[in-house]
Protein backbone atom coordinates (compact mmCIF):
# COMPACT_ATOMS: atom_id res chain seq x y z
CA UNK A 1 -0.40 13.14 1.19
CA UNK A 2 -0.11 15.99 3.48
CA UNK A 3 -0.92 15.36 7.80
CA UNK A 4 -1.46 17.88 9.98
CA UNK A 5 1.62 17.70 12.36
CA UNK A 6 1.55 17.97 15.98
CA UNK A 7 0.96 21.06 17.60
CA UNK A 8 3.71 20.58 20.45
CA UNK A 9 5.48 23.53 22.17
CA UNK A 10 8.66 23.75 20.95
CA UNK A 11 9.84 24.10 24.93
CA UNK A 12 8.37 21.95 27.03
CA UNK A 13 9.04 21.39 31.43
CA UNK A 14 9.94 17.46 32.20
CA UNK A 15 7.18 15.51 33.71
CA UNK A 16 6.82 11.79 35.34
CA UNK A 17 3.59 10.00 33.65
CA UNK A 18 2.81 8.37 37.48
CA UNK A 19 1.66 11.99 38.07
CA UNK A 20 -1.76 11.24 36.45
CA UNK A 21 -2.37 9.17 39.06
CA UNK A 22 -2.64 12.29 41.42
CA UNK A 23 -4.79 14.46 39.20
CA UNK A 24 -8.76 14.26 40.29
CA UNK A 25 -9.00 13.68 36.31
CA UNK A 26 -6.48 11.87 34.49
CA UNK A 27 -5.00 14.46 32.33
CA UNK A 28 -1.75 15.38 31.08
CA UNK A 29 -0.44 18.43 29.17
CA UNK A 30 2.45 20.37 27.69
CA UNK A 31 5.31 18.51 29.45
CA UNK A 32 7.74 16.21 28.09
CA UNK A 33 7.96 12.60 29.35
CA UNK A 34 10.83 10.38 28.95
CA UNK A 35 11.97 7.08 30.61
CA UNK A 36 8.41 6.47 32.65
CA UNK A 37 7.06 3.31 33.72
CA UNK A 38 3.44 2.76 33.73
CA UNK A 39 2.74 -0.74 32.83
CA UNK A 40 -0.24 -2.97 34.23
CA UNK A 41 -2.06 0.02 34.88
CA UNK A 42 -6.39 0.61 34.52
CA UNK A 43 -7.32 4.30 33.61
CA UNK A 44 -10.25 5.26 32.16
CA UNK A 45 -11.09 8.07 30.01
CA UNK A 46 -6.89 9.57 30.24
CA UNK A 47 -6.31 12.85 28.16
CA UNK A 48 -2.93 13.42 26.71
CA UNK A 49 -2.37 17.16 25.18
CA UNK A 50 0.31 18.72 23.59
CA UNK A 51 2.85 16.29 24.98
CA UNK A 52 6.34 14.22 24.30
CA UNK A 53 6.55 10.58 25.70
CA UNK A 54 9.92 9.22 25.05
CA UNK A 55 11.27 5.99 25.90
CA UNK A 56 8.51 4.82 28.02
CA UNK A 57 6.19 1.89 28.46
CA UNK A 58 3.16 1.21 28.83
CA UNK A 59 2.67 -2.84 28.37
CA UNK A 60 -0.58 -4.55 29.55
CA UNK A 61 -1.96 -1.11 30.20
CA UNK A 62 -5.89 -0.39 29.89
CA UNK A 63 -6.50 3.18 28.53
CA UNK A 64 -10.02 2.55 26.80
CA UNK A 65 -11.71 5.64 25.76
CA UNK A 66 -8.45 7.99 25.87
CA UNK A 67 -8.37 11.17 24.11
CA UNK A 68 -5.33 11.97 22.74
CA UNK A 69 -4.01 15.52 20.68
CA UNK A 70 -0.73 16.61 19.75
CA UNK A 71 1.60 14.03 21.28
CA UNK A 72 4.66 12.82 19.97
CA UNK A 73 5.11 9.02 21.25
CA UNK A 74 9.05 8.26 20.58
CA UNK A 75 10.86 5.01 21.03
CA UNK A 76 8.23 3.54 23.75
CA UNK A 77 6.58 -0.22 24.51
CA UNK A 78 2.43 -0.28 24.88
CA UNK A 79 2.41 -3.72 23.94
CA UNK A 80 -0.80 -5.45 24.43
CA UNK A 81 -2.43 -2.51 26.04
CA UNK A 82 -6.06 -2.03 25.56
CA UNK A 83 -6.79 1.43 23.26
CA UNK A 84 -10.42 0.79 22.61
CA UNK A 85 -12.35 3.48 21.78
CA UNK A 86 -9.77 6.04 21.33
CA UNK A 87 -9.78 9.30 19.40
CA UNK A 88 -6.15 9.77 18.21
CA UNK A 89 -5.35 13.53 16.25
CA UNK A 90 -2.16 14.74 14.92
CA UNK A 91 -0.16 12.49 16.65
CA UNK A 92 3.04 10.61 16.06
CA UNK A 93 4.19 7.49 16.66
CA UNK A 94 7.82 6.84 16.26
CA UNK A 95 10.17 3.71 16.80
CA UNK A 96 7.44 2.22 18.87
CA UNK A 97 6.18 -1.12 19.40
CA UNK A 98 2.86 -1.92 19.79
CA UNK A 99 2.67 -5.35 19.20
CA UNK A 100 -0.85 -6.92 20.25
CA UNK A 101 -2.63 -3.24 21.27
CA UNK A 102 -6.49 -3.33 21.38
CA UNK A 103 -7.48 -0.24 19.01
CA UNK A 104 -10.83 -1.46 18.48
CA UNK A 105 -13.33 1.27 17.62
CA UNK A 106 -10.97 3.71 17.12
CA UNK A 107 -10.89 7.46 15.61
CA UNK A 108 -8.01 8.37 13.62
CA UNK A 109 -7.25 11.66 12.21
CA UNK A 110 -3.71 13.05 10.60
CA UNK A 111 -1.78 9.90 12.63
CA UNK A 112 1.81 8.59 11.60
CA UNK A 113 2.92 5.25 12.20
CA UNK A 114 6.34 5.56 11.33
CA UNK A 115 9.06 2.18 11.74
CA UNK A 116 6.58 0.83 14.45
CA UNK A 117 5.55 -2.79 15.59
CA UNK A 118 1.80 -3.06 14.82
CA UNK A 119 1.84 -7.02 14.54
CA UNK A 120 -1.34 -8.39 15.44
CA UNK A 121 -2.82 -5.19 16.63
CA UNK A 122 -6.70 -5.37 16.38
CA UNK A 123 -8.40 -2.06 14.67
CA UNK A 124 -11.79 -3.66 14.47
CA UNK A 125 -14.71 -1.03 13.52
CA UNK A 126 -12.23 2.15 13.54
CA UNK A 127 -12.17 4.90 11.31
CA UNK A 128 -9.42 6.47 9.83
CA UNK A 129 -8.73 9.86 7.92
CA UNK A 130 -5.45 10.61 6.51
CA UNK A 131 -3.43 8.22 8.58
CA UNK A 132 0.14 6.82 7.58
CA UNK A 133 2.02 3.95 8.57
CA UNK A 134 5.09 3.63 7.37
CA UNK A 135 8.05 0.82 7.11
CA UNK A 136 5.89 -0.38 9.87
CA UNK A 137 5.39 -4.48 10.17
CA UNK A 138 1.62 -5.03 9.97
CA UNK A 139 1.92 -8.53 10.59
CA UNK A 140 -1.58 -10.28 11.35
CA UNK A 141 -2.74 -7.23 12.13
CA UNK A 142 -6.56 -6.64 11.69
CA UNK A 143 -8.27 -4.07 10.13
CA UNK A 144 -12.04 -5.72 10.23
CA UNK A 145 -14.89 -3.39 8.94
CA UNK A 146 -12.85 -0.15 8.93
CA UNK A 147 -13.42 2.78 6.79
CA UNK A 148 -10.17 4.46 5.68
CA UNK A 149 -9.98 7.51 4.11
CA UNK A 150 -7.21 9.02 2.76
CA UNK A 151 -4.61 5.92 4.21
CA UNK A 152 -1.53 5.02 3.23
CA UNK A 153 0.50 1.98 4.33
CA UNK A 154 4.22 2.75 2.71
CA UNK A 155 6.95 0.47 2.36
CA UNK A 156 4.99 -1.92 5.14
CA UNK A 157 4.76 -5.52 5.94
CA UNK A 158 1.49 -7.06 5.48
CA UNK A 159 1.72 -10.18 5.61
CA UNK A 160 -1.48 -12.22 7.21
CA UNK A 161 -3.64 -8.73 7.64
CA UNK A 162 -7.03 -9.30 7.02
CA UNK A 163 -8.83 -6.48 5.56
CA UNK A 164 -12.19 -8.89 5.83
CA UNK A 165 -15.38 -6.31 5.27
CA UNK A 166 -13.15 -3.04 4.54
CA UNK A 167 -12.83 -1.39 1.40
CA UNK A 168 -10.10 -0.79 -0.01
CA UNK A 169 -11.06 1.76 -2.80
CA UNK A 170 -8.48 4.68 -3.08
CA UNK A 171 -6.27 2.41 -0.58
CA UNK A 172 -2.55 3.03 -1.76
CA UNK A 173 -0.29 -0.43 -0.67
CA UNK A 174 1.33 -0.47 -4.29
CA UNK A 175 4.97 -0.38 -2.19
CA UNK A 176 4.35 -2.69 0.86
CA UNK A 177 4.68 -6.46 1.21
CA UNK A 178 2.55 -9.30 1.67
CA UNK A 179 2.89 -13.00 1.20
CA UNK A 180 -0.87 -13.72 2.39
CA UNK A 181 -3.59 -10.91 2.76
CA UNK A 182 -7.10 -11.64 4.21
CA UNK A 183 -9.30 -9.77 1.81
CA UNK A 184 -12.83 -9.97 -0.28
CA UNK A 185 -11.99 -9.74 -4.12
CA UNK A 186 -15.13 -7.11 -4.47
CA UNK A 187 -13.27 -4.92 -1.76
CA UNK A 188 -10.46 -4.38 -3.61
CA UNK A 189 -12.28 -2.76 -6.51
CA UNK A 190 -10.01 0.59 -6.43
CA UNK A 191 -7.52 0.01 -4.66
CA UNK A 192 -3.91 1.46 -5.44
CA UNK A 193 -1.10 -1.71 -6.07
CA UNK A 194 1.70 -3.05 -8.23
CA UNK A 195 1.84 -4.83 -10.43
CA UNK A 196 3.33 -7.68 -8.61
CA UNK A 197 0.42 -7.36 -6.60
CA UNK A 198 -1.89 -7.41 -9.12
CA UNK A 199 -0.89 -10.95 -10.17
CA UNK A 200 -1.29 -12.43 -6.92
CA UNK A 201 -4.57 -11.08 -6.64
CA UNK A 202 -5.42 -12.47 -10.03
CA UNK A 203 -3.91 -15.33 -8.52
CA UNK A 204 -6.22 -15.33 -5.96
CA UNK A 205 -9.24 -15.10 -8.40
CA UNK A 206 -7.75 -18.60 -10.35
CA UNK A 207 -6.61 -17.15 -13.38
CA UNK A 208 -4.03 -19.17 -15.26
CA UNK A 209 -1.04 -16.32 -15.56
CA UNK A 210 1.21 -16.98 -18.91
């Protein structure tokens, strides 16, 4: 599957990610970021444009309803901050960990999770269109009533997600791992696995495997 990548300018001026703090809105654009500090913070409604963010944190953080485009996030910590209701385009996240983050009601479109910490993140009611995670650990993570189009969750560990009222039709997790997976047999009807998987879900359904 083919994302759109990033638009990001290949040059880009350094910039401190306290500075929002001094705009009238909170927006952010064409700079690069790297080694900021911006944990325990409340903004509402942030925009972040056409942007690097390396080696920064963001724990505990509340950033419901941000907006963000074309932004590269590289090697940083937003554990357990609060994403609800964000619209996330061609971005990257890379090397991250986001253990715990609130993504609830959330808009994905031609997003890469690549070798990140998504344990226990909540997606609840979010929608996602082409969207990639990848050797990512998925751990109790929660994907509750979300539509996904055109997703793909390669070489990923899934153990404990629950998929509960999502279907998984078209769903490609043929190469990702799972010891337990919270799902409804009638929404797996299409979805893309191995045939390792296969047996545990005809495990799951009590069939006597000879």
């Amino acid at each position: 599957m083919k994302l759109a990548k990033p638009n990001i300018p290949a040059e880009l001026p350094q910039g401190n990610f306290q500075d929002i703090l001094f705009e009238e809105d909170p927006h952010l654009s064409n700079i690069e970021i790297e080694g900021s500090s911006f944990d325990n913070e409340v903004l509402d409604r942030v925009h972040l444009n056409n942007m690097v963010i390396k080696q920064s944190t963001f724990q505990h953080t509340s950033f419901e309803n941000i907006d963000i485009t074309d932004v590269l996030f590289e090697n940083c910590d937003l554990s357990n901050a609060d994403l609800s209701t964000a619209s996330i385009h061609r971005v990257v996240f890379k090397n991250c960990k986001l253990l715990g983050v609130q993504f609830i009601e959330g808009r994905f479109g031609n997003v890469t999770f690549e070798n990140c910490v998504l344990s226990m993140c909540n997606f609840g009611d979010s929608k996602f269109e082409r969207t990639q995670f990848i050797e990512s650990n998925l751990q109790n993570a929660d994907f509750f009533n979300c539509k996904l189009a055109k997703t793909i969750y390669s070489y990923c560990n899934l153990t404990g997600s629950s998929f509960d009222s999502t279907k998984l039709k078209g769903i490609d997790i043929s190469t990702s791992h799972f010891e337990t997976l919270v799902v409804k047999m009638e929404d797996l009807k299409g979805c893309i696995v191995s045939q390792d998987q296969a047996i545990h879900f005809a495990s799951m359904l009590g069939l006597d495997i000879r």
